[in-house]
PDB file of N, CA and C in Angstrom:
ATOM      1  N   UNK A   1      13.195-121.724 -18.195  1.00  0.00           N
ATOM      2  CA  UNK A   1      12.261-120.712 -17.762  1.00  0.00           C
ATOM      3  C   UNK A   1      10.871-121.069 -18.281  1.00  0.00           C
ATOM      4  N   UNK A   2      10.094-120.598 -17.554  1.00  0.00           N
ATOM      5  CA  UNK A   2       8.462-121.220 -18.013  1.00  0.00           C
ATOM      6  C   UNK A   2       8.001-119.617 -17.276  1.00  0.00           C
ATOM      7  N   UNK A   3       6.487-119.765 -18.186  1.00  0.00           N
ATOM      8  CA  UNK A   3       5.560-118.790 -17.852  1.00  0.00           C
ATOM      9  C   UNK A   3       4.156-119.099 -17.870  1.00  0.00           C
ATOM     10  N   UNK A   4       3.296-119.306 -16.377  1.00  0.00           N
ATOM     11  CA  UNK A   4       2.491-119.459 -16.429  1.00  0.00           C
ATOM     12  C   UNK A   4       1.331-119.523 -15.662  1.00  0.00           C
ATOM     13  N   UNK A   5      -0.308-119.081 -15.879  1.00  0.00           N
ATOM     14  CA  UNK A   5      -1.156-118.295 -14.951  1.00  0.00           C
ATOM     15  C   UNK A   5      -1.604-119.739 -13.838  1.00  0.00           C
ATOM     16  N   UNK A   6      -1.078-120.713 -14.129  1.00  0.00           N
ATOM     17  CA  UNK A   6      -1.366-121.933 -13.399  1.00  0.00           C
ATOM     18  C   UNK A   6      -1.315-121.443 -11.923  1.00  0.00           C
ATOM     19  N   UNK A   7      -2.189-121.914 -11.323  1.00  0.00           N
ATOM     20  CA  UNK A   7      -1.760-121.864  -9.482  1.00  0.00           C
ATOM     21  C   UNK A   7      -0.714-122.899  -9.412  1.00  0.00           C
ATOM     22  N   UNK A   8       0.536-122.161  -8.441  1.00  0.00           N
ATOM     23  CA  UNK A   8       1.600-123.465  -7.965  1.00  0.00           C
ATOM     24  C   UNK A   8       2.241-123.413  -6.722  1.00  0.00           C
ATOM     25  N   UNK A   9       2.173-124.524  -6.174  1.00  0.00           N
ATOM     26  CA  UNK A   9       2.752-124.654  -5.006  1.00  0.00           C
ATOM     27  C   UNK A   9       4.354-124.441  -4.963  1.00  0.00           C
ATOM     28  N   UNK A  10       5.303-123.707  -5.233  1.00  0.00           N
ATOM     29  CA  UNK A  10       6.759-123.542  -5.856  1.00  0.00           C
ATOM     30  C   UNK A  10       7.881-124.583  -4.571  1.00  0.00           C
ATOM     31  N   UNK A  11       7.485-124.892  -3.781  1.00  0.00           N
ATOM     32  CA  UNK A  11       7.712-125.729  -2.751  1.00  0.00           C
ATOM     33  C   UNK A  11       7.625-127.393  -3.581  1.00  0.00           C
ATOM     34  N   UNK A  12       6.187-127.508  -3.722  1.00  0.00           N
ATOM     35  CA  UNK A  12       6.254-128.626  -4.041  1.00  0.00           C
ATOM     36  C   UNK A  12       6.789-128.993  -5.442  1.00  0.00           C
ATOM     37  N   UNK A  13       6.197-127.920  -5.935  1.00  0.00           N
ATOM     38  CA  UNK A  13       6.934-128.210  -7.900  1.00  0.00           C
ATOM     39  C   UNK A  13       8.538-128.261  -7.890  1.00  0.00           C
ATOM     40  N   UNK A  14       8.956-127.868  -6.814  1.00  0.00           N
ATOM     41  CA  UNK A  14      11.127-128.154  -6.840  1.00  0.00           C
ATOM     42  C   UNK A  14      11.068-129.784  -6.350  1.00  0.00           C
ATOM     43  N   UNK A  15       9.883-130.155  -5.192  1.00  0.00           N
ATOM     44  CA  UNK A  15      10.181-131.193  -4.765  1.00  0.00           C
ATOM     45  C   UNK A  15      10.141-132.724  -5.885  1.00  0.00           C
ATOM     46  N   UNK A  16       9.134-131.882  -6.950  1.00  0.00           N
ATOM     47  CA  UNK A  16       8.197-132.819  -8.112  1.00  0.00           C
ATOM     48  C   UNK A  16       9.229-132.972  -8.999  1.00  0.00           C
ATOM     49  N   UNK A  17      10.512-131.867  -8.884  1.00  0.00           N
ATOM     50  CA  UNK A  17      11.561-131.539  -9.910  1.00  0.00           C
ATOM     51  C   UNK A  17      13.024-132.137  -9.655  1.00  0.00           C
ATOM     52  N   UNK A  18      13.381-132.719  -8.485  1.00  0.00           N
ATOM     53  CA  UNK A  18      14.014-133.303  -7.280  1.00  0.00           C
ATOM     54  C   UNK A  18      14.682-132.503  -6.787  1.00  0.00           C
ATOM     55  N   UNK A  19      14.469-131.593  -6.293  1.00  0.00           N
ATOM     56  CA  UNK A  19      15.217-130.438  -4.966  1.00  0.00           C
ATOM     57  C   UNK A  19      16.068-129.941  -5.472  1.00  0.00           C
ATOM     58  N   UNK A  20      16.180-129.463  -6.795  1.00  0.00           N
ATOM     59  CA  UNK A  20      17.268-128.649  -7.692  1.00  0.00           C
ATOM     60  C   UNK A  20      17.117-127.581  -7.690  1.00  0.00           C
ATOM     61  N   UNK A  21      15.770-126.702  -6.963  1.00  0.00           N
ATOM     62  CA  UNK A  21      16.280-125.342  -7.101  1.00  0.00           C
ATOM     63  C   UNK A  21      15.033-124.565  -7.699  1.00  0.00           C
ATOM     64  N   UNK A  22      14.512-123.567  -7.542  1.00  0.00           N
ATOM     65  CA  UNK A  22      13.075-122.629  -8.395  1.00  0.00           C
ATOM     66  C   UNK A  22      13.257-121.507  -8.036  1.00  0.00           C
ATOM     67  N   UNK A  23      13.326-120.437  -9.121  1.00  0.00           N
ATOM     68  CA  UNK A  23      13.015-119.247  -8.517  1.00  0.00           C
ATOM     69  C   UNK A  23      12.107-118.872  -9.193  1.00  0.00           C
ATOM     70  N   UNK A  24      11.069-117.428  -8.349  1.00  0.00           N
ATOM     71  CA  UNK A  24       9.859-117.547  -9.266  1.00  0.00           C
ATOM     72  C   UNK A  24       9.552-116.008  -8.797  1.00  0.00           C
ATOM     73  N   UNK A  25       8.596-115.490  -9.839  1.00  0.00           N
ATOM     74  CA  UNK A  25       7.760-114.016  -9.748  1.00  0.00           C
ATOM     75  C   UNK A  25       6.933-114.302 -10.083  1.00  0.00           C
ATOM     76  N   UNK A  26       6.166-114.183  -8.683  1.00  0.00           N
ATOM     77  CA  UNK A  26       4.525-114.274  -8.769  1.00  0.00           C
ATOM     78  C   UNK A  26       4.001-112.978  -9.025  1.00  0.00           C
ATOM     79  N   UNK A  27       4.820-111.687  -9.036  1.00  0.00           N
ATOM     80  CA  UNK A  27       3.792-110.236  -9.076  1.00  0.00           C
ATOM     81  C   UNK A  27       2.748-109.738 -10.114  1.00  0.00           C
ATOM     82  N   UNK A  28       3.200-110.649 -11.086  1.00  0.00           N
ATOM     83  CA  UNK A  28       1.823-111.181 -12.084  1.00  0.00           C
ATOM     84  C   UNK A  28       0.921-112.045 -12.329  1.00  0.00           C
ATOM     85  N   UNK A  29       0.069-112.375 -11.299  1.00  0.00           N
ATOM     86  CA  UNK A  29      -0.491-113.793 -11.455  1.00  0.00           C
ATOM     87  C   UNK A  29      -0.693-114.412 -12.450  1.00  0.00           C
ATOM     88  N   UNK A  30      -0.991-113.668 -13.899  1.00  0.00           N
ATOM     89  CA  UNK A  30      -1.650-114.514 -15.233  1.00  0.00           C
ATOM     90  C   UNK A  30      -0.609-114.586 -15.874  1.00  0.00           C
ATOM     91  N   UNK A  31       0.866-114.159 -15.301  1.00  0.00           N
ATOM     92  CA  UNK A  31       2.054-114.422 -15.728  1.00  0.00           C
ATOM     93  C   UNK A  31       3.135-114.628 -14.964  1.00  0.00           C
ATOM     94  N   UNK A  32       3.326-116.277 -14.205  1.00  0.00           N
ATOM     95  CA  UNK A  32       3.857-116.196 -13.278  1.00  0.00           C
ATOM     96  C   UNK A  32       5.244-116.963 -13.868  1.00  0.00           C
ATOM     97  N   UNK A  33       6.507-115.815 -13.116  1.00  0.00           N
ATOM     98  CA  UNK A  33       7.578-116.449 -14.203  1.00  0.00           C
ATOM     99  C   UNK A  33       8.450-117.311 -13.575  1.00  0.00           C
ATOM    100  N   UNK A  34       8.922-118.842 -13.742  1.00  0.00           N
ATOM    101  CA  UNK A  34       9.585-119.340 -12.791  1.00  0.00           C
ATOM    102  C   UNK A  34      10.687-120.151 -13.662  1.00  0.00           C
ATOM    103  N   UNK A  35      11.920-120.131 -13.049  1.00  0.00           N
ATOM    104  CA  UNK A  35      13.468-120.462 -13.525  1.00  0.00           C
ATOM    105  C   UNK A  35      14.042-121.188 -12.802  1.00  0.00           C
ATOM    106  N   UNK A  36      14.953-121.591 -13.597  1.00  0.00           N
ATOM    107  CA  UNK A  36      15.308-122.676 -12.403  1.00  0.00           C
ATOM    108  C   UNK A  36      16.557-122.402 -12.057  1.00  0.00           C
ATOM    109  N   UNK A  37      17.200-122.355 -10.811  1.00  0.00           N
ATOM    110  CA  UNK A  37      18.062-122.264  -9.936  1.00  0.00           C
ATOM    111  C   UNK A  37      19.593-122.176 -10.607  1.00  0.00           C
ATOM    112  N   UNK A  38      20.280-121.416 -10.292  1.00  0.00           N
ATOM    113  CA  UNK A  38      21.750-121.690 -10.871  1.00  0.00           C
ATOM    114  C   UNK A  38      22.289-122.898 -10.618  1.00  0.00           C
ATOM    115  N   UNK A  39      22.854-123.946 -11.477  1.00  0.00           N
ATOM    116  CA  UNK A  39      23.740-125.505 -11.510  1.00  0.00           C
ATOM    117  C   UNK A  39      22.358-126.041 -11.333  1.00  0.00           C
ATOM    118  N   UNK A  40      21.438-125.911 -11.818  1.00  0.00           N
ATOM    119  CA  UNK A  40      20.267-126.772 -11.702  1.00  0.00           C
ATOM    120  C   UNK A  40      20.219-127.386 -13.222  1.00  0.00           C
ATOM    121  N   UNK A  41      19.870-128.883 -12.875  1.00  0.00           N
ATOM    122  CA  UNK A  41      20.052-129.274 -14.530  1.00  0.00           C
ATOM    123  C   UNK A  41      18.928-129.868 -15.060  1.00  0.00           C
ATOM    124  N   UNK A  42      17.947-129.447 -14.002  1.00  0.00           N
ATOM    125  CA  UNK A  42      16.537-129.377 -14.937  1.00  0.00           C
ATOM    126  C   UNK A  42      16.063-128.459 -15.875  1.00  0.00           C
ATOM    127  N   UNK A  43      15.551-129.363 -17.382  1.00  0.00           N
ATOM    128  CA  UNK A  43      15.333-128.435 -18.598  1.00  0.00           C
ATOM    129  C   UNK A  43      14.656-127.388 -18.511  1.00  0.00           C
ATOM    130  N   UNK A  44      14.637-126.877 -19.834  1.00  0.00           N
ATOM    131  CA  UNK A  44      13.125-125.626 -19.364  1.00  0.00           C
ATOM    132  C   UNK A  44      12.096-126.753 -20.174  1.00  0.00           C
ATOM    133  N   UNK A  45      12.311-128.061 -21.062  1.00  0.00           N
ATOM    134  CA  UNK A  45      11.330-129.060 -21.331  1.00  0.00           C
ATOM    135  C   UNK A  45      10.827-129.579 -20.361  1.00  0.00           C
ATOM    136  N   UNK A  46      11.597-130.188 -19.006  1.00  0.00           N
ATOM    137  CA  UNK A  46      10.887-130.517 -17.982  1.00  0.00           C
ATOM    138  C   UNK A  46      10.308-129.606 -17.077  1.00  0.00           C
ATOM    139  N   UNK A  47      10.872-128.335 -16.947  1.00  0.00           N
ATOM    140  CA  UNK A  47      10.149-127.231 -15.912  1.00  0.00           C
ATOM    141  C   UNK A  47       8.857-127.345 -16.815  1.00  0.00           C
ATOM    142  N   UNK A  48       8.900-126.727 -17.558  1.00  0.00           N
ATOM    143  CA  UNK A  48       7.338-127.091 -18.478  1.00  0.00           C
ATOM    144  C   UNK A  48       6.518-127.973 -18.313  1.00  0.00           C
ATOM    145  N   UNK A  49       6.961-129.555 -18.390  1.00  0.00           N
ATOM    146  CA  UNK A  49       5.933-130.708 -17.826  1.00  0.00           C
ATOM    147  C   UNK A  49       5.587-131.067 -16.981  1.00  0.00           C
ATOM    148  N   UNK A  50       6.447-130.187 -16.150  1.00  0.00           N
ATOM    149  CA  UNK A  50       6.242-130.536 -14.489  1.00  0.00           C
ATOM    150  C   UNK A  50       5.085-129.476 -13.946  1.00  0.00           C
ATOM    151  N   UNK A  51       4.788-128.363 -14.483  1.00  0.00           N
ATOM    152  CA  UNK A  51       4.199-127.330 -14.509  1.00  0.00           C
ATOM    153  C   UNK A  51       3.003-127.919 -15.272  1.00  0.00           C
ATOM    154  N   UNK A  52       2.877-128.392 -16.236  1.00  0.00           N
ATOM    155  CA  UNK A  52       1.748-128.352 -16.486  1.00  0.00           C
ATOM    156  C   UNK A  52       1.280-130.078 -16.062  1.00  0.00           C
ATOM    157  N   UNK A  53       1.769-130.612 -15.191  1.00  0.00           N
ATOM    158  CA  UNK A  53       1.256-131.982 -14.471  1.00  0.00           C
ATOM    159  C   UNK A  53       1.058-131.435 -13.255  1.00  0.00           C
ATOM    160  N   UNK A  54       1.486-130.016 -12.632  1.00  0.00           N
ATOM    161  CA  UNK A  54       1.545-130.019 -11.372  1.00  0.00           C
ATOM    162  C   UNK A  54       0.107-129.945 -10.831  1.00  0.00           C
ATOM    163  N   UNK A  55      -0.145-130.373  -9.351  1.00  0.00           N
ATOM    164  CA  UNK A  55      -1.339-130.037  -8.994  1.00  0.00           C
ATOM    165  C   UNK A  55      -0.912-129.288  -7.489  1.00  0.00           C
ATOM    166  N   UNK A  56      -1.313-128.079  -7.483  1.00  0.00           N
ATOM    167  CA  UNK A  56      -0.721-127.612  -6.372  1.00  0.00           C
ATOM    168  C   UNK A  56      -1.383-127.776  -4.884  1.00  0.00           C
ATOM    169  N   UNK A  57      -1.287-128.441  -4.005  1.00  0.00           N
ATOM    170  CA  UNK A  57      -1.398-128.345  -2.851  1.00  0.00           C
ATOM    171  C   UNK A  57      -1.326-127.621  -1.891  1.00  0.00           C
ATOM    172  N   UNK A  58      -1.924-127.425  -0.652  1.00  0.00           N
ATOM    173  CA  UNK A  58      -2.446-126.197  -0.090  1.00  0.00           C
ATOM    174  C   UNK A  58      -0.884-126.014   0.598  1.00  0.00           C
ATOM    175  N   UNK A  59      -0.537-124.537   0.510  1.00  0.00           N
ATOM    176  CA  UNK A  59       0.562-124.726   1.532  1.00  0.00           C
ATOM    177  C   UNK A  59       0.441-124.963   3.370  1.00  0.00           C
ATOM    178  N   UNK A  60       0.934-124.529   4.042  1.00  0.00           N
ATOM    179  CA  UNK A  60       0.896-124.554   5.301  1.00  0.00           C
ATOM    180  C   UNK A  60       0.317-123.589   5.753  1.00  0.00           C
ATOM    181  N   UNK A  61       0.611-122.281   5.556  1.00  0.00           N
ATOM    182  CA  UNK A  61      -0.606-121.333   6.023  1.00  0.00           C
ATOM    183  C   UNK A  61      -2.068-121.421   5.553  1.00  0.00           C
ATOM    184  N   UNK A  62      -2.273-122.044   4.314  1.00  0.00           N
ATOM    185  CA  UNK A  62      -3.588-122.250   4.018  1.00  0.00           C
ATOM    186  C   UNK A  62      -4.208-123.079   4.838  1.00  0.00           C
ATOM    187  N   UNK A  63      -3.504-124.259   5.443  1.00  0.00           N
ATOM    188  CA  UNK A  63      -3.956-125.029   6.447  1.00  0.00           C
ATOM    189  C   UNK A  63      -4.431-124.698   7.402  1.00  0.00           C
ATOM    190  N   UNK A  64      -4.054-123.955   7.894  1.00  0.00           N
ATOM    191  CA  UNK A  64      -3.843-123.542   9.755  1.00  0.00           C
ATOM    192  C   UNK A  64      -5.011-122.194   8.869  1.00  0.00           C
ATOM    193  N   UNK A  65      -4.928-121.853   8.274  1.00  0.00           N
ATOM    194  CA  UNK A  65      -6.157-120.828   7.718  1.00  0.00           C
ATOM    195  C   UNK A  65      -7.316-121.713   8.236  1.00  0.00           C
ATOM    196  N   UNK A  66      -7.541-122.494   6.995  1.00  0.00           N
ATOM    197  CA  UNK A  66      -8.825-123.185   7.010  1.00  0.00           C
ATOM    198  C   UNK A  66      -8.866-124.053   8.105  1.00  0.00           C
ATOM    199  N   UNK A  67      -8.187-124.929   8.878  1.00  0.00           N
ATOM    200  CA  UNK A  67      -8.307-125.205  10.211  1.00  0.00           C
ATOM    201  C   UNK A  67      -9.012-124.636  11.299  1.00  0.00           C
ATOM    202  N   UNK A  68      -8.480-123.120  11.338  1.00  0.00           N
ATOM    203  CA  UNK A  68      -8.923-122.210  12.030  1.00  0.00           C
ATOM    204  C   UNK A  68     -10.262-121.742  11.952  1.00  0.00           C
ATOM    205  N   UNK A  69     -11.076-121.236  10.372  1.00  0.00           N
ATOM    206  CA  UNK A  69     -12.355-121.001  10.216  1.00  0.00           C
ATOM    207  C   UNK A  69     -12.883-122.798  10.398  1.00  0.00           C
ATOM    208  N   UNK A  70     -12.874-123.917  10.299  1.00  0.00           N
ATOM    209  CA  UNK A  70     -13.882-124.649  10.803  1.00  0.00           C
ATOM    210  C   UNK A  70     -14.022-124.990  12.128  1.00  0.00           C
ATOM    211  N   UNK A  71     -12.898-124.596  13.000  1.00  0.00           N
ATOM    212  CA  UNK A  71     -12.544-125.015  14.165  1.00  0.00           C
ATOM    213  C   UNK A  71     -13.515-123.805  14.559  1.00  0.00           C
ATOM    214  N   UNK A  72     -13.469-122.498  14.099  1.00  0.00           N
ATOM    215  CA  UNK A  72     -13.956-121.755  14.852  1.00  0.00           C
ATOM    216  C   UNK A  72     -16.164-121.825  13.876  1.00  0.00           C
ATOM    217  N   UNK A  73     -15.994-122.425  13.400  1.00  0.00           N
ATOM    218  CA  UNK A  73     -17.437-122.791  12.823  1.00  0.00           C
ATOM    219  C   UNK A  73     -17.998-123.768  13.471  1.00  0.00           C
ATOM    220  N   UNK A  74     -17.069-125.024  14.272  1.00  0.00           N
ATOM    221  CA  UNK A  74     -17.784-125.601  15.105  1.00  0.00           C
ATOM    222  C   UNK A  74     -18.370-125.160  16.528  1.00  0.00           C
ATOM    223  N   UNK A  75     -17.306-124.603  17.125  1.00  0.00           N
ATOM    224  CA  UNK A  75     -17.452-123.590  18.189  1.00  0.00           C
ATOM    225  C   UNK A  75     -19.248-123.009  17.879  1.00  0.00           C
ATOM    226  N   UNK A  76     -19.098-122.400  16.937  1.00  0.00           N
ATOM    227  CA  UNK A  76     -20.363-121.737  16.853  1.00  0.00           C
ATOM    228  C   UNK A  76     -21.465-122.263  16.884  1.00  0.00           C
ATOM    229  N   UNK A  77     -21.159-123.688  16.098  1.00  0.00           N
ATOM    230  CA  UNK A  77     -22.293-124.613  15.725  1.00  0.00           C
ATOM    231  C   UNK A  77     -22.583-125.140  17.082  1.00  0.00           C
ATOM    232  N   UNK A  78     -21.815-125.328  18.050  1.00  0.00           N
ATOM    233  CA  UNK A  78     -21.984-126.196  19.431  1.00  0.00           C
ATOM    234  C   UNK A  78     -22.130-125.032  20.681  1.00  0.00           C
ATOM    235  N   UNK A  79     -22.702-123.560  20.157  1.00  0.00           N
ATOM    236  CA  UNK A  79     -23.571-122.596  20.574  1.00  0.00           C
ATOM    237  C   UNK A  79     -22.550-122.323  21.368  1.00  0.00           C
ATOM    238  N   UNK A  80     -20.802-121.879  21.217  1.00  0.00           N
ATOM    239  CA  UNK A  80     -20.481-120.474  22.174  1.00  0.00           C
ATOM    240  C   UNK A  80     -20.461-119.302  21.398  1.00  0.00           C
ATOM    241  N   UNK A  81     -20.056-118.484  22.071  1.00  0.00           N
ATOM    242  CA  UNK A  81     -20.930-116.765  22.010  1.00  0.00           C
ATOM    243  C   UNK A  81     -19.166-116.732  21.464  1.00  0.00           C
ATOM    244  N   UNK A  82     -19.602-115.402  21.146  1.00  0.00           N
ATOM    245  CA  UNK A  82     -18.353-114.845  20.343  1.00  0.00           C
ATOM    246  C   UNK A  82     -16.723-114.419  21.259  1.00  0.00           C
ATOM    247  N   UNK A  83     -18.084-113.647  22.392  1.00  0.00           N
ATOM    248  CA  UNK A  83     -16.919-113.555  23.727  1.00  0.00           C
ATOM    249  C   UNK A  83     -16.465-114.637  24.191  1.00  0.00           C
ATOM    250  N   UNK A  84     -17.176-115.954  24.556  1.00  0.00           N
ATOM    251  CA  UNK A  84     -16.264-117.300  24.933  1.00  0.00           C
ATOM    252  C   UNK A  84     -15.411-117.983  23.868  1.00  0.00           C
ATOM    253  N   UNK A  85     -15.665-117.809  22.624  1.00  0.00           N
ATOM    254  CA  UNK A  85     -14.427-118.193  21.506  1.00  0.00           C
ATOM    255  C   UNK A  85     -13.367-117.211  21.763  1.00  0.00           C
ATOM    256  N   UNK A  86     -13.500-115.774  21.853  1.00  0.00           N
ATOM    257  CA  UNK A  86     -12.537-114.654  22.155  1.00  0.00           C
ATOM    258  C   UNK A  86     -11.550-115.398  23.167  1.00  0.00           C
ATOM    259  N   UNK A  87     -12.394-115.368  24.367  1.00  0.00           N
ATOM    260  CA  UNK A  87     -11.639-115.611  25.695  1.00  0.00           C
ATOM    261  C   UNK A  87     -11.121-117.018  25.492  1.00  0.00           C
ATOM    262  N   UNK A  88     -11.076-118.327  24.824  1.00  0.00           N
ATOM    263  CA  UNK A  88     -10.516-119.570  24.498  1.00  0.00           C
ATOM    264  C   UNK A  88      -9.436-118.983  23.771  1.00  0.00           C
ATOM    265  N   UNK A  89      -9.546-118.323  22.721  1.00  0.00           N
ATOM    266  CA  UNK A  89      -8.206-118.110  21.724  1.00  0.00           C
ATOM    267  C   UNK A  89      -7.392-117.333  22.407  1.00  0.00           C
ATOM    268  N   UNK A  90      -7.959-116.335  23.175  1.00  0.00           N
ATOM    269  CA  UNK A  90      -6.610-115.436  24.164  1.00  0.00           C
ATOM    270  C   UNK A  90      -6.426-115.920  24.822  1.00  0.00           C
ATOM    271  N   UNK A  91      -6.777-116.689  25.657  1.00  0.00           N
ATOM    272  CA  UNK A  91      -6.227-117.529  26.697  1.00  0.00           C
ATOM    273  C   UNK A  91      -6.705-117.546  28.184  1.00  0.00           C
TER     274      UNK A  91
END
């Protein structure tokens, strides 16, 4: 078990850990508590080093987030109106 206000990708930190398993409570951010999986035989020494080597990467909705605001920042920049971005995204 580890505890900590680190940002983490919990996806990638199982993958960093080799696919053994994470469970985690984020409902405290400056105390985020994460364990590792039942028959998982990663330590709580390595959940720890792996946690504090981790660098978390954007997930997939953050992508398609920020995709979306520059996609729709170029639009703007290459002068359509708000109603012709409207009417492109609805269809």
């Amino acid at each position: 078990m580890a505890i900590t206000s680190k940002e983490i990708n919990l996806t990638q930190l199982d993958k960093e850990l080799g696919n053994e398993g994470l469970c985690a409570d984020f409902n405290d951010l400056k105390k985020k508590l994460i364990v590792q999986a039942d028959n998982s035989t990663v330590t709580d020494t390595q959940l720890e080093a792996a946690i504090k080597a981790h660098v978390a990467g954007p997930t997939q909705d953050q992508i398609v987030k920020l995709n979306r605001e520059q996609g729709l920042a170029k639009l703007k920049e290459l002068g359509f109106t708000d109603d012709q971005i409207s009417a492109l995204l609805n269809g």
